[in-house]
PDB file of N, CA and C in Angstrom:
ATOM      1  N   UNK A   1     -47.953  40.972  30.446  1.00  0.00           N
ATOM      2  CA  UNK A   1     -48.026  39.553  30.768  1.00  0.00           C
ATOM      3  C   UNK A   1     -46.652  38.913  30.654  1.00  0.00           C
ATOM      4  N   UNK A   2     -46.520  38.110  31.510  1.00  0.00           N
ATOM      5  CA  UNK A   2     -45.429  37.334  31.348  1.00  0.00           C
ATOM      6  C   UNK A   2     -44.993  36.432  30.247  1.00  0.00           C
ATOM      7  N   UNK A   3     -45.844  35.686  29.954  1.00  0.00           N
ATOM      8  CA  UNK A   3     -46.117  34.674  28.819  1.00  0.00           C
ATOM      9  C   UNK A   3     -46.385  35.349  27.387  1.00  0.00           C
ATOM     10  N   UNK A   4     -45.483  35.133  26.082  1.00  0.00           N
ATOM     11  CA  UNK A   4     -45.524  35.417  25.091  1.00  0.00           C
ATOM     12  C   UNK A   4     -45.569  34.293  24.276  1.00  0.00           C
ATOM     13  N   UNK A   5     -46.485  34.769  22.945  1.00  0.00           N
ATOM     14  CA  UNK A   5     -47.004  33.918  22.078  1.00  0.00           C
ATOM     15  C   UNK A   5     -45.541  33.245  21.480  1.00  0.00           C
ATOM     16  N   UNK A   6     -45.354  31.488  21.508  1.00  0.00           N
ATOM     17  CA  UNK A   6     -44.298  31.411  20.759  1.00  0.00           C
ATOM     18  C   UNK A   6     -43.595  30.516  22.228  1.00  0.00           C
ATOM     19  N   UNK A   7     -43.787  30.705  23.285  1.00  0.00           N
ATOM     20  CA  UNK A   7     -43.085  30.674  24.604  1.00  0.00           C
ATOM     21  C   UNK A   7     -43.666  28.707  24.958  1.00  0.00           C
ATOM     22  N   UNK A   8     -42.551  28.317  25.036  1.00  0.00           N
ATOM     23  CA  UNK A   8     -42.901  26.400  25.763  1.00  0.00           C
ATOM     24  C   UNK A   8     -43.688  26.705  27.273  1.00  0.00           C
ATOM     25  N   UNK A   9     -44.179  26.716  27.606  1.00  0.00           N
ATOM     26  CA  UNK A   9     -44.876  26.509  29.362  1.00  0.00           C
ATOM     27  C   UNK A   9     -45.368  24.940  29.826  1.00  0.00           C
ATOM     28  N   UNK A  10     -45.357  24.927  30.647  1.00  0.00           N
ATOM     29  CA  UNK A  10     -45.685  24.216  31.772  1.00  0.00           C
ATOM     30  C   UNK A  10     -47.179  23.893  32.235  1.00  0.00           C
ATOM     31  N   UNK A  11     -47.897  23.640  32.768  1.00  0.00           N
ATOM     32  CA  UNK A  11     -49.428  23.335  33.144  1.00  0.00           C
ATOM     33  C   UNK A  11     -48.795  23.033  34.468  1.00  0.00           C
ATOM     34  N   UNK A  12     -49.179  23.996  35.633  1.00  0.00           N
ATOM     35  CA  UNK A  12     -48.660  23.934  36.830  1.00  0.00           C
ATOM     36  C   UNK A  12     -49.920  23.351  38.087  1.00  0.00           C
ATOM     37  N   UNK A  13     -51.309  23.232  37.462  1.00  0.00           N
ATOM     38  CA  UNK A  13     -52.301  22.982  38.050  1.00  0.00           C
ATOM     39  C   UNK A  13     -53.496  22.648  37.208  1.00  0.00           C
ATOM     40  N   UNK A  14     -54.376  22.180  37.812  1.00  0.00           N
ATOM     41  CA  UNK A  14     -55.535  21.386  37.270  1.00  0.00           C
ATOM     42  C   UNK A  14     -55.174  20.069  36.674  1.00  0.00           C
ATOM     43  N   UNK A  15     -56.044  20.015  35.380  1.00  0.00           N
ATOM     44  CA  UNK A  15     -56.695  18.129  34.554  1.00  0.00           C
ATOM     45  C   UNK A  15     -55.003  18.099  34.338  1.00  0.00           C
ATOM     46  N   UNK A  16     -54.471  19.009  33.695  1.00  0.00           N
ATOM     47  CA  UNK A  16     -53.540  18.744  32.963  1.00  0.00           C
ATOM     48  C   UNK A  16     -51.834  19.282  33.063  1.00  0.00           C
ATOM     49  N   UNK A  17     -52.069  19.295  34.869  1.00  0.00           N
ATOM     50  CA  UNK A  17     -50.877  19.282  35.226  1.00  0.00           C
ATOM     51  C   UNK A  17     -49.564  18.818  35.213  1.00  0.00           C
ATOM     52  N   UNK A  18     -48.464  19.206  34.733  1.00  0.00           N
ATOM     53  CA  UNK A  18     -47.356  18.683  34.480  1.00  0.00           C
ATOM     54  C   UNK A  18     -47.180  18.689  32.955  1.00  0.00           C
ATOM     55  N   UNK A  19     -48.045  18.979  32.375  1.00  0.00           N
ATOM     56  CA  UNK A  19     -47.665  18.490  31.124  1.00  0.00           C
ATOM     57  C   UNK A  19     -47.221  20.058  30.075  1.00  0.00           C
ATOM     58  N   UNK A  20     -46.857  19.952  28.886  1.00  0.00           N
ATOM     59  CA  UNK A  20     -45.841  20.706  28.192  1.00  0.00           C
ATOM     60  C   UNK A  20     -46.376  21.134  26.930  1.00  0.00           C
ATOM     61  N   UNK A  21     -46.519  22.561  26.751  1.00  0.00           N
ATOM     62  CA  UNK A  21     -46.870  23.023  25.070  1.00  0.00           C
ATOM     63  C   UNK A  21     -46.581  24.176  24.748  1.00  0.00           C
ATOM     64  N   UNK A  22     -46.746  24.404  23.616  1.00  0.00           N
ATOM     65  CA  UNK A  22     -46.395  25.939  23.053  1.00  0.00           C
ATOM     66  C   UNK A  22     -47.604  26.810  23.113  1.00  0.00           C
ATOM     67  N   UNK A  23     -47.386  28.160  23.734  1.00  0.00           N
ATOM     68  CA  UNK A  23     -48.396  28.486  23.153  1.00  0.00           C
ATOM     69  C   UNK A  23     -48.565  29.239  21.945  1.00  0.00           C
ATOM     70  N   UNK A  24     -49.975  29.418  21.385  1.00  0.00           N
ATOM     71  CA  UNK A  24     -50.425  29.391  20.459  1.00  0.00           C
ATOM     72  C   UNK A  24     -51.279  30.761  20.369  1.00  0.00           C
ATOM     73  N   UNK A  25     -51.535  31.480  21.502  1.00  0.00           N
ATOM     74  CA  UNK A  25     -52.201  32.769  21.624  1.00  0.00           C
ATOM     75  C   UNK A  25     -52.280  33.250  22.811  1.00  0.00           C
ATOM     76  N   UNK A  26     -52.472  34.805  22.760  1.00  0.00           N
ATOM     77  CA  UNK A  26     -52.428  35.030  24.526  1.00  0.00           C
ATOM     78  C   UNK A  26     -53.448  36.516  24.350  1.00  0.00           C
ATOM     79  N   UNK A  27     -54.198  36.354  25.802  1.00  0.00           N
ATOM     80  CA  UNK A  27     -55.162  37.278  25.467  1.00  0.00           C
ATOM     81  C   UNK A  27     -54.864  37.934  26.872  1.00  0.00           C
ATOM     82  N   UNK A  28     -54.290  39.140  26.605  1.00  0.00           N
ATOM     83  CA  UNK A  28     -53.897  40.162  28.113  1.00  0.00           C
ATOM     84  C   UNK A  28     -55.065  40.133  29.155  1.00  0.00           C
ATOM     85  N   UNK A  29     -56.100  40.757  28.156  1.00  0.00           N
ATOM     86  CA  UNK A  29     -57.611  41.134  28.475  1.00  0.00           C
ATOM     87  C   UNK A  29     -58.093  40.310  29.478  1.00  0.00           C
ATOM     88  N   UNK A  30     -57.776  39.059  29.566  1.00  0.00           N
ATOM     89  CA  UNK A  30     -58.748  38.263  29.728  1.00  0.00           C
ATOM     90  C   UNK A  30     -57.546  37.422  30.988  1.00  0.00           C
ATOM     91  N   UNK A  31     -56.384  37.644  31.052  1.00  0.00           N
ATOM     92  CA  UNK A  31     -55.233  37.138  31.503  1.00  0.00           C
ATOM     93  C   UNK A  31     -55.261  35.405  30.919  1.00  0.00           C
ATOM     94  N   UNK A  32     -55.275  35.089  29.950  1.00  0.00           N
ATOM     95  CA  UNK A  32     -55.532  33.342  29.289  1.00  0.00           C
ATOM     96  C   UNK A  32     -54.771  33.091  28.391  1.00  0.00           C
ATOM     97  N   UNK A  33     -54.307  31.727  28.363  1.00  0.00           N
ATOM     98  CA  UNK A  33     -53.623  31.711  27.016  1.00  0.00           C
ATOM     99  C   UNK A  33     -53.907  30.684  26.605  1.00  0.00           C
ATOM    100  N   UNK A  34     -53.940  30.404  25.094  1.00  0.00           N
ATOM    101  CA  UNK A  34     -54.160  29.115  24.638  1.00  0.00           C
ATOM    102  C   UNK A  34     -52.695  28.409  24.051  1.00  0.00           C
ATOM    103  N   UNK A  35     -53.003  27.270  24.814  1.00  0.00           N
ATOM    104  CA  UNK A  35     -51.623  26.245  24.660  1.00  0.00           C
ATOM    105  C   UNK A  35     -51.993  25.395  23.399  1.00  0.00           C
ATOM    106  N   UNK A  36     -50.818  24.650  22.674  1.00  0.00           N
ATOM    107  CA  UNK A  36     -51.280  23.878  21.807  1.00  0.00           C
ATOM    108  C   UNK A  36     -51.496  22.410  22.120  1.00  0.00           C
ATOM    109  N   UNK A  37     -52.422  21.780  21.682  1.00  0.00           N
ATOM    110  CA  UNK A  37     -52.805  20.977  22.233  1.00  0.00           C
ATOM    111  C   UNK A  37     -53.574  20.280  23.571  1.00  0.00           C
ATOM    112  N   UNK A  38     -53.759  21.532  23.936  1.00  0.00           N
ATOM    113  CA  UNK A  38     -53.752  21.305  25.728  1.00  0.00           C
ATOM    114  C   UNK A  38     -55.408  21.203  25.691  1.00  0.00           C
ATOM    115  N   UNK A  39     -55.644  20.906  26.926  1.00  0.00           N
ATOM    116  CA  UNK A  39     -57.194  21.859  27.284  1.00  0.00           C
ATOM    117  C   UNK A  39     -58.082  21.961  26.162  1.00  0.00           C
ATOM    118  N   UNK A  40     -58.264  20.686  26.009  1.00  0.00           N
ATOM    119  CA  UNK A  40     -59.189  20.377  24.416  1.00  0.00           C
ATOM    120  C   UNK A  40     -60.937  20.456  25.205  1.00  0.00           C
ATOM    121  N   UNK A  41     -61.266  21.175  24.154  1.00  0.00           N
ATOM    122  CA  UNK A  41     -63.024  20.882  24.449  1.00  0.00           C
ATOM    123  C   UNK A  41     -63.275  20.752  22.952  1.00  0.00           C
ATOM    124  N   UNK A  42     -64.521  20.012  23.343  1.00  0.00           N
ATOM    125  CA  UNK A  42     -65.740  20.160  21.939  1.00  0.00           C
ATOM    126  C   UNK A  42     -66.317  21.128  22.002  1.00  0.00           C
ATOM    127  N   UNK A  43     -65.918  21.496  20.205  1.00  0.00           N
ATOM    128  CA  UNK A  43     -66.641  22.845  19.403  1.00  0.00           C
ATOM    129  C   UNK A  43     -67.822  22.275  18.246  1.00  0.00           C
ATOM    130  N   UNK A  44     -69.303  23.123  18.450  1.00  0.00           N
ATOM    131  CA  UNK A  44     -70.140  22.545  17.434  1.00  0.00           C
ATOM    132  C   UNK A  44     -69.663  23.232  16.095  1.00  0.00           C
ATOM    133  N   UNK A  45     -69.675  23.580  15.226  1.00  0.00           N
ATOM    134  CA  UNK A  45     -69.484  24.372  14.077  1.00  0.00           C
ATOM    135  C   UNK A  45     -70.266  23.752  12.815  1.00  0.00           C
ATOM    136  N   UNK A  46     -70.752  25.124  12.272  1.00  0.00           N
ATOM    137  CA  UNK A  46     -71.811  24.846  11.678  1.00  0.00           C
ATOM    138  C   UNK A  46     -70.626  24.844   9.817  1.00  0.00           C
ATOM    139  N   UNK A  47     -71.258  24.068   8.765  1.00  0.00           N
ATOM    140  CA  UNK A  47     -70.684  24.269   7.725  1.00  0.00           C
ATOM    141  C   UNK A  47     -71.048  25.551   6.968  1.00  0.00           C
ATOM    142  N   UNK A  48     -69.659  25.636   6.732  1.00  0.00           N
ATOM    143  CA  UNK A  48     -69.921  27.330   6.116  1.00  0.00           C
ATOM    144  C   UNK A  48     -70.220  27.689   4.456  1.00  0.00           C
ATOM    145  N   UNK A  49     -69.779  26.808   3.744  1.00  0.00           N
ATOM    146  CA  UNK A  49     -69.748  26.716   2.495  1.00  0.00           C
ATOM    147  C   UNK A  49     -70.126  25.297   1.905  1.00  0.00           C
ATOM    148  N   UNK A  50     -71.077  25.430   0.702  1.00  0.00           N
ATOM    149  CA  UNK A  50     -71.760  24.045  -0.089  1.00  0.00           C
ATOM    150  C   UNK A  50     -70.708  23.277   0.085  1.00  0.00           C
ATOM    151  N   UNK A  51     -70.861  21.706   0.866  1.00  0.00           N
ATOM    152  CA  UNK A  51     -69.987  21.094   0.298  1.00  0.00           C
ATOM    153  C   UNK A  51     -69.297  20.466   1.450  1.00  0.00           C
ATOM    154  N   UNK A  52     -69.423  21.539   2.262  1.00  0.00           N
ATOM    155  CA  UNK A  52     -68.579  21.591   3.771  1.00  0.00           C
ATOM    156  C   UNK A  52     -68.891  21.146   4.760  1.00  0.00           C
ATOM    157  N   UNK A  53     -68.476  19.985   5.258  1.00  0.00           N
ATOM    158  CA  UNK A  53     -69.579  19.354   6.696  1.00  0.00           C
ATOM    159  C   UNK A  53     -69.210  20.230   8.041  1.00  0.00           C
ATOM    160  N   UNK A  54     -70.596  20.228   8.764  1.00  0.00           N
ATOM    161  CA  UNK A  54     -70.086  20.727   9.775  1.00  0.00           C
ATOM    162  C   UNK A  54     -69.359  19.488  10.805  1.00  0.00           C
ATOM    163  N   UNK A  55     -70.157  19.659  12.038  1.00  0.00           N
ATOM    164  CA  UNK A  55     -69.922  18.392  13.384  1.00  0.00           C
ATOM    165  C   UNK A  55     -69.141  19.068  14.468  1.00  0.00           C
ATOM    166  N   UNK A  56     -68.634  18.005  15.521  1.00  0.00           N
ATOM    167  CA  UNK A  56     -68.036  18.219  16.166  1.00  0.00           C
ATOM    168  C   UNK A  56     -66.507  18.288  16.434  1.00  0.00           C
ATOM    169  N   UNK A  57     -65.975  19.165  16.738  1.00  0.00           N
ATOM    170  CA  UNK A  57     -64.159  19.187  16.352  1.00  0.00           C
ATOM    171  C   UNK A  57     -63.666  19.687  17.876  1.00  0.00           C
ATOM    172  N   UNK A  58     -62.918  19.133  17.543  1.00  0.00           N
ATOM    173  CA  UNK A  58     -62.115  19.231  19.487  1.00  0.00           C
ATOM    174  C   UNK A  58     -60.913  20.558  18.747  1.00  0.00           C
ATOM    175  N   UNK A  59     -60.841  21.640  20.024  1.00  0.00           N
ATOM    176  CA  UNK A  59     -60.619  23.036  19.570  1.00  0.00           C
ATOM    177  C   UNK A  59     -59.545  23.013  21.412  1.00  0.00           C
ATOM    178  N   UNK A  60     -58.258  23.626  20.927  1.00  0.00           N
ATOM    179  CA  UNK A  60     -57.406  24.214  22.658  1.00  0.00           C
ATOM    180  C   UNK A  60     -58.591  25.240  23.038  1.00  0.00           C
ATOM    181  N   UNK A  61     -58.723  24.827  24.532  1.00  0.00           N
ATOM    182  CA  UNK A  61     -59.430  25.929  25.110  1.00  0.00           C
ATOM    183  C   UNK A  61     -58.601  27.013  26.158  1.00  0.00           C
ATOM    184  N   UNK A  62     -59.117  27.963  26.536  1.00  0.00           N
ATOM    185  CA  UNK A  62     -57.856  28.736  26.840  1.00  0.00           C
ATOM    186  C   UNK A  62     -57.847  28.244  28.371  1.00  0.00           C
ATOM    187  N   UNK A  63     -57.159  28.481  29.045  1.00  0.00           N
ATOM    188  CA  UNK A  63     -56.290  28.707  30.602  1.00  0.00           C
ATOM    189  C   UNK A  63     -56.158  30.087  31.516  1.00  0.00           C
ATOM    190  N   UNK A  64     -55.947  29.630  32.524  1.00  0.00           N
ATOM    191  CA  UNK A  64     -55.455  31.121  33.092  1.00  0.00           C
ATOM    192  C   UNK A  64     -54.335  31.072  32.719  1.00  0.00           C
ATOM    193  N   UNK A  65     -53.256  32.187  32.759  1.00  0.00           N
ATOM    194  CA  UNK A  65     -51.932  32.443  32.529  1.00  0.00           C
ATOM    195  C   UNK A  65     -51.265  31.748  34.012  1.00  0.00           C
ATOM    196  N   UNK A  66     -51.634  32.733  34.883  1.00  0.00           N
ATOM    197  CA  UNK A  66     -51.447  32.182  36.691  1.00  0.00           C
ATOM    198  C   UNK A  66     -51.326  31.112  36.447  1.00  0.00           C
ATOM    199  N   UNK A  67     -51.846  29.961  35.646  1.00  0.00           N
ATOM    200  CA  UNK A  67     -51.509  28.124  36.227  1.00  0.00           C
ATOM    201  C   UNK A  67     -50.816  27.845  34.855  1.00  0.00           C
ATOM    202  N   UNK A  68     -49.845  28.568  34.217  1.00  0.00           N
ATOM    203  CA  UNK A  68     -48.279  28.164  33.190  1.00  0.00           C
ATOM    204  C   UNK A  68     -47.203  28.625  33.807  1.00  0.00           C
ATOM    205  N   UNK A  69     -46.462  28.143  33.626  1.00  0.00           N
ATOM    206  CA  UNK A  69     -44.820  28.589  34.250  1.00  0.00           C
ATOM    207  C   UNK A  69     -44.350  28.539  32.981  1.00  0.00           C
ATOM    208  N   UNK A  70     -43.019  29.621  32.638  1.00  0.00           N
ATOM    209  CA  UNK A  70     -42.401  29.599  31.215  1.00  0.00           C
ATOM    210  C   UNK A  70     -41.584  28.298  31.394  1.00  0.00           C
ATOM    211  N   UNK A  71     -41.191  27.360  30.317  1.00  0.00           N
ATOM    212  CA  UNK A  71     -39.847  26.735  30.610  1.00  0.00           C
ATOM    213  C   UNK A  71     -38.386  27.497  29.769  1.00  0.00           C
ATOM    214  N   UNK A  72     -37.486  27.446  30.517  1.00  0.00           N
ATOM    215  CA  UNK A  72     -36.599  27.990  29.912  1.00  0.00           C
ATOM    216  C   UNK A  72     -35.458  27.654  29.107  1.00  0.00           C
ATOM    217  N   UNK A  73     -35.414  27.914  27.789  1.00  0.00           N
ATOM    218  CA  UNK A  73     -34.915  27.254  26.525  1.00  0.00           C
ATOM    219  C   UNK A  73     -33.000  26.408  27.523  1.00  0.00           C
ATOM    220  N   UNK A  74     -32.547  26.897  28.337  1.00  0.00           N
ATOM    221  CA  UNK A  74     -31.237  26.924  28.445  1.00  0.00           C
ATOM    222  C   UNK A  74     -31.257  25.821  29.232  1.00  0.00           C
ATOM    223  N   UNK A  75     -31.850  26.065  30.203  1.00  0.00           N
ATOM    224  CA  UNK A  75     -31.884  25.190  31.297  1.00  0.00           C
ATOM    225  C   UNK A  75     -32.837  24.034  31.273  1.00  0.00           C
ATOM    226  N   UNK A  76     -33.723  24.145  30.479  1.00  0.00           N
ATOM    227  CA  UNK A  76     -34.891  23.207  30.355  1.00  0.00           C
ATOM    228  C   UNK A  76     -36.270  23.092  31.256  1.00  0.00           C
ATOM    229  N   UNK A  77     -36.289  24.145  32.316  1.00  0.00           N
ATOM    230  CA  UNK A  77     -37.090  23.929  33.872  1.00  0.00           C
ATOM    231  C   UNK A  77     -38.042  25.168  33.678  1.00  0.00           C
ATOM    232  N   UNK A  78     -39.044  24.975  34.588  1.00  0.00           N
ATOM    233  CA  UNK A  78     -40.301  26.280  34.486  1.00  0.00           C
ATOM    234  C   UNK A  78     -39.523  26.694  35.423  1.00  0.00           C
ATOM    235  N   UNK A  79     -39.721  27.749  35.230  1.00  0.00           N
ATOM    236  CA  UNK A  79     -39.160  28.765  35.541  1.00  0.00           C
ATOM    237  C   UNK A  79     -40.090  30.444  36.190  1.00  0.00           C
ATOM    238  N   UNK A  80     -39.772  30.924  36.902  1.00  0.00           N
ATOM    239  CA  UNK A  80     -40.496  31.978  37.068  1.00  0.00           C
ATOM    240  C   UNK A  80     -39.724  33.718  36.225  1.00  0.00           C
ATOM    241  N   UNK A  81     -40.224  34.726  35.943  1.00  0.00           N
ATOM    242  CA  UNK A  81     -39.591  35.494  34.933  1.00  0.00           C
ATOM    243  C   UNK A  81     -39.492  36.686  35.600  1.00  0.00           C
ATOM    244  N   UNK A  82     -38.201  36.718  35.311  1.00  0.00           N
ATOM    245  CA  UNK A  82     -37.781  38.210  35.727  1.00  0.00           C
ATOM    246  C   UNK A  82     -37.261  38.883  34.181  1.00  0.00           C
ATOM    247  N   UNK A  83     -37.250  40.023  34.783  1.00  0.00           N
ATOM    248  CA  UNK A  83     -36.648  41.673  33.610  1.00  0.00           C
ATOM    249  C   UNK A  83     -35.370  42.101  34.178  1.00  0.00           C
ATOM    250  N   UNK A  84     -34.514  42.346  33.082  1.00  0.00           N
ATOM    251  CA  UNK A  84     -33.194  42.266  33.351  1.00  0.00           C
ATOM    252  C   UNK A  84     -33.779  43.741  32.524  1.00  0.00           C
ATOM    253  N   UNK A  85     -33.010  45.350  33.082  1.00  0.00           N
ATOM    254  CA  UNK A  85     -32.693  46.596  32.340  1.00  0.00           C
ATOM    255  C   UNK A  85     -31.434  46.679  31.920  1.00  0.00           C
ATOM    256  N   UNK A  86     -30.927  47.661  31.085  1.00  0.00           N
ATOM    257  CA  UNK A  86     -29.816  47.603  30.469  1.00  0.00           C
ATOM    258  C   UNK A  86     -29.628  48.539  29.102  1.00  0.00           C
ATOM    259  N   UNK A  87     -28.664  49.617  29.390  1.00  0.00           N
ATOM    260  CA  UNK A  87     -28.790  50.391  28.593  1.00  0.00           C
ATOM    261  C   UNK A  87     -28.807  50.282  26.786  1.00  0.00           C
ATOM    262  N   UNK A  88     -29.403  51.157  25.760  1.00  0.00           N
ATOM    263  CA  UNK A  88     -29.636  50.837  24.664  1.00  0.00           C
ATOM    264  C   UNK A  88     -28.208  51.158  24.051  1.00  0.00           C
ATOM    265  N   UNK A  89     -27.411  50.489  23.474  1.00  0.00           N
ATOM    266  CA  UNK A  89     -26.287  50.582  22.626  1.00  0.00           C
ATOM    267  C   UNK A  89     -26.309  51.965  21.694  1.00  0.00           C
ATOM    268  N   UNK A  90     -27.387  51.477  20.932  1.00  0.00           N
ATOM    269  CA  UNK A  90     -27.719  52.467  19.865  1.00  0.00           C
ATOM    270  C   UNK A  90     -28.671  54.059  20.123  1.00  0.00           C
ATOM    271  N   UNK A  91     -29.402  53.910  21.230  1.00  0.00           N
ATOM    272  CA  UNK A  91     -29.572  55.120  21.522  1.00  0.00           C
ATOM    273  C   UNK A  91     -29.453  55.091  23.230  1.00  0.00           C
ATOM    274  N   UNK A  92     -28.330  56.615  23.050  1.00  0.00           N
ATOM    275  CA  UNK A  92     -28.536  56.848  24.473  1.00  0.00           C
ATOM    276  C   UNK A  92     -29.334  57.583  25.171  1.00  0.00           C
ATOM    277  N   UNK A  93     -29.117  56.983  26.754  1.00  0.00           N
ATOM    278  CA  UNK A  93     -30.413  57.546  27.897  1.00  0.00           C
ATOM    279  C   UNK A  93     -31.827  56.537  27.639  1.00  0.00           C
ATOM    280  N   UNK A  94     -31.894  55.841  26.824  1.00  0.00           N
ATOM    281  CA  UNK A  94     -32.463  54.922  26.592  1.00  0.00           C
ATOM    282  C   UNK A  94     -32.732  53.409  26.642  1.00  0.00           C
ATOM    283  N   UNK A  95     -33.188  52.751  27.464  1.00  0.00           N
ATOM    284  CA  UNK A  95     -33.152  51.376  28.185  1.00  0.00           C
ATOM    285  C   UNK A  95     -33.953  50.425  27.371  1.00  0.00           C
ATOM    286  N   UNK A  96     -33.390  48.649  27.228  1.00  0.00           N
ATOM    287  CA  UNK A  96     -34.226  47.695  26.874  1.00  0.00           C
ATOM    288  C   UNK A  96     -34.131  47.293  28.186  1.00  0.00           C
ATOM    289  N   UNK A  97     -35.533  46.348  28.378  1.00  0.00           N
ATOM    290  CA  UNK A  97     -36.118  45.687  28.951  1.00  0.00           C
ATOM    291  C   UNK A  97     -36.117  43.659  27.958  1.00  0.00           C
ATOM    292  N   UNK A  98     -35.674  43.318  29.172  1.00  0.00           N
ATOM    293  CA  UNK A  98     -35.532  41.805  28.655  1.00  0.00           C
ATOM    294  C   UNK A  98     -36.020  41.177  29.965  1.00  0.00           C
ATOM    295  N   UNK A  99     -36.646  39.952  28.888  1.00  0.00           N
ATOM    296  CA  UNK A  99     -36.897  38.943  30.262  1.00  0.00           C
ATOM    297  C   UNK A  99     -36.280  37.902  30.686  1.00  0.00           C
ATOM    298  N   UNK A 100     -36.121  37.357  31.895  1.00  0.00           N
ATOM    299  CA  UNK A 100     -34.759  36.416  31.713  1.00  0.00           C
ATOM    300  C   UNK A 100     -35.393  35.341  32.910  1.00  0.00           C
ATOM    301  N   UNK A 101     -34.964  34.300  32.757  1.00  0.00           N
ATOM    302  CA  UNK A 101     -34.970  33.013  33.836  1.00  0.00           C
ATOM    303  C   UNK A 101     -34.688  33.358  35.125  1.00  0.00           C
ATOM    304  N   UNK A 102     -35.234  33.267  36.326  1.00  0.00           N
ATOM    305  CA  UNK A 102     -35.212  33.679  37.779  1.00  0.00           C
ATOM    306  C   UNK A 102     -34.287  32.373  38.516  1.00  0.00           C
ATOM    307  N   UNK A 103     -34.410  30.945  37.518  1.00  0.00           N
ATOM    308  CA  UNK A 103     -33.698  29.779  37.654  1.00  0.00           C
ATOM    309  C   UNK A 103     -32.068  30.212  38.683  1.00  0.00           C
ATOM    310  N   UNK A 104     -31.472  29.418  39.567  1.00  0.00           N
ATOM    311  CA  UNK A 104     -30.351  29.876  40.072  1.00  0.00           C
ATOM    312  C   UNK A 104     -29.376  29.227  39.470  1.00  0.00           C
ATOM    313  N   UNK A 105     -28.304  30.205  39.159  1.00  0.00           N
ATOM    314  CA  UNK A 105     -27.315  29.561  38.131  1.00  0.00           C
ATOM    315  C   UNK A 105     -27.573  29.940  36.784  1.00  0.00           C
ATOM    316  N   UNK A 106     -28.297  29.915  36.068  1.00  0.00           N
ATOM    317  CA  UNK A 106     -28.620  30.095  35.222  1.00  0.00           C
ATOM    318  C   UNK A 106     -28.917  31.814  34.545  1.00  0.00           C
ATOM    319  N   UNK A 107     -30.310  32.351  34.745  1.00  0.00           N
ATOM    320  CA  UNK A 107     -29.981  33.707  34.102  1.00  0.00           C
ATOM    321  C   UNK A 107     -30.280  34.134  32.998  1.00  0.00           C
ATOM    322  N   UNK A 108     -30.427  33.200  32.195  1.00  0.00           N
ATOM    323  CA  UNK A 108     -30.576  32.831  30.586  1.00  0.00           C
ATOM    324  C   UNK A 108     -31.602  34.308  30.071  1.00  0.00           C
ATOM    325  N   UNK A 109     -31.802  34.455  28.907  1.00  0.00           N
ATOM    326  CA  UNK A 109     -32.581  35.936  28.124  1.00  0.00           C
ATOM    327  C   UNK A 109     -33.290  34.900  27.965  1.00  0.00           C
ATOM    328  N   UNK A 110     -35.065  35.357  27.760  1.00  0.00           N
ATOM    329  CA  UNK A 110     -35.603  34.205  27.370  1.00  0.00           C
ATOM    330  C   UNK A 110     -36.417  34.766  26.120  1.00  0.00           C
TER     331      UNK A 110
END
C-alpha cells in the first residue's frame, strides 16, 4: 500500500473532500484506512465494567485508500508516490526501496 500509518493525507473525494488528517491505521486486507478525525460515525458500546456507562460515541470510520492522496512533508501538496531504488551502503548487491513525492521539482523521501 501506498499509505503508511503515521502519513498526513488528503480526502480526495466524497462528504469530506478536501480536507486533512493523519492517519491512524491501515488495513492492506481490506485496502482502508482510518484517518484521524475524519469519517466519524456512531458507535453503540455496551459498558464493560461496574461503574462504566455505556451510550453512544462517535468512532473514525475507515475509507478507501484510492480516495487519500499522501501530502508531502517538503512541499506541502498531495501528492501521488513513487519508489526511488538505490543501492544498500552497508550491504552489497543489496537494494532499499524508498518512497518519494512524484510532485515536479520537488522529489522529496517521504
Amino acid at each position: 500500500m501506498f499509505v503508511k500509518k503515521g502519513d498526513t493525507v488528503m480526502i480526495i473525494s466524497g462528504d469530506e473532500k478536501g480536507k486533512k488528517g493523519k492517519v491512524i491505521e491501515v488495513s492492506p486486507k481490506e485496502g482502508k484506512v482510518i484517518i484521524e478525525g475524519r469519517n466519524m460515525v456512531k458507535k453503540h458500546v455496551r459498558p464493560r465494567q461496574a461503574g462504566q456507562p455505556g451510550g453512544i460515541i462517535d468512532a473514525p470510520g475507515a475509507i478507501y485508500a484510492s480516495k487519500v492522496m499522501v501530502i508531502c512533508p517538503k512541499c506541502n501538496k498531495p501528492t501521488r508516490v513513487g519508489t526511488m531504488v538505490r543501492p544498500d551502503p552497508e550491504r552489497p548487491g543489496k537494494v532499499i526501496r524508498e518512497r518519494k513525492c512524484r510532485n515536479k521539482g520537488c522529489g522529496e523521501a517521504l
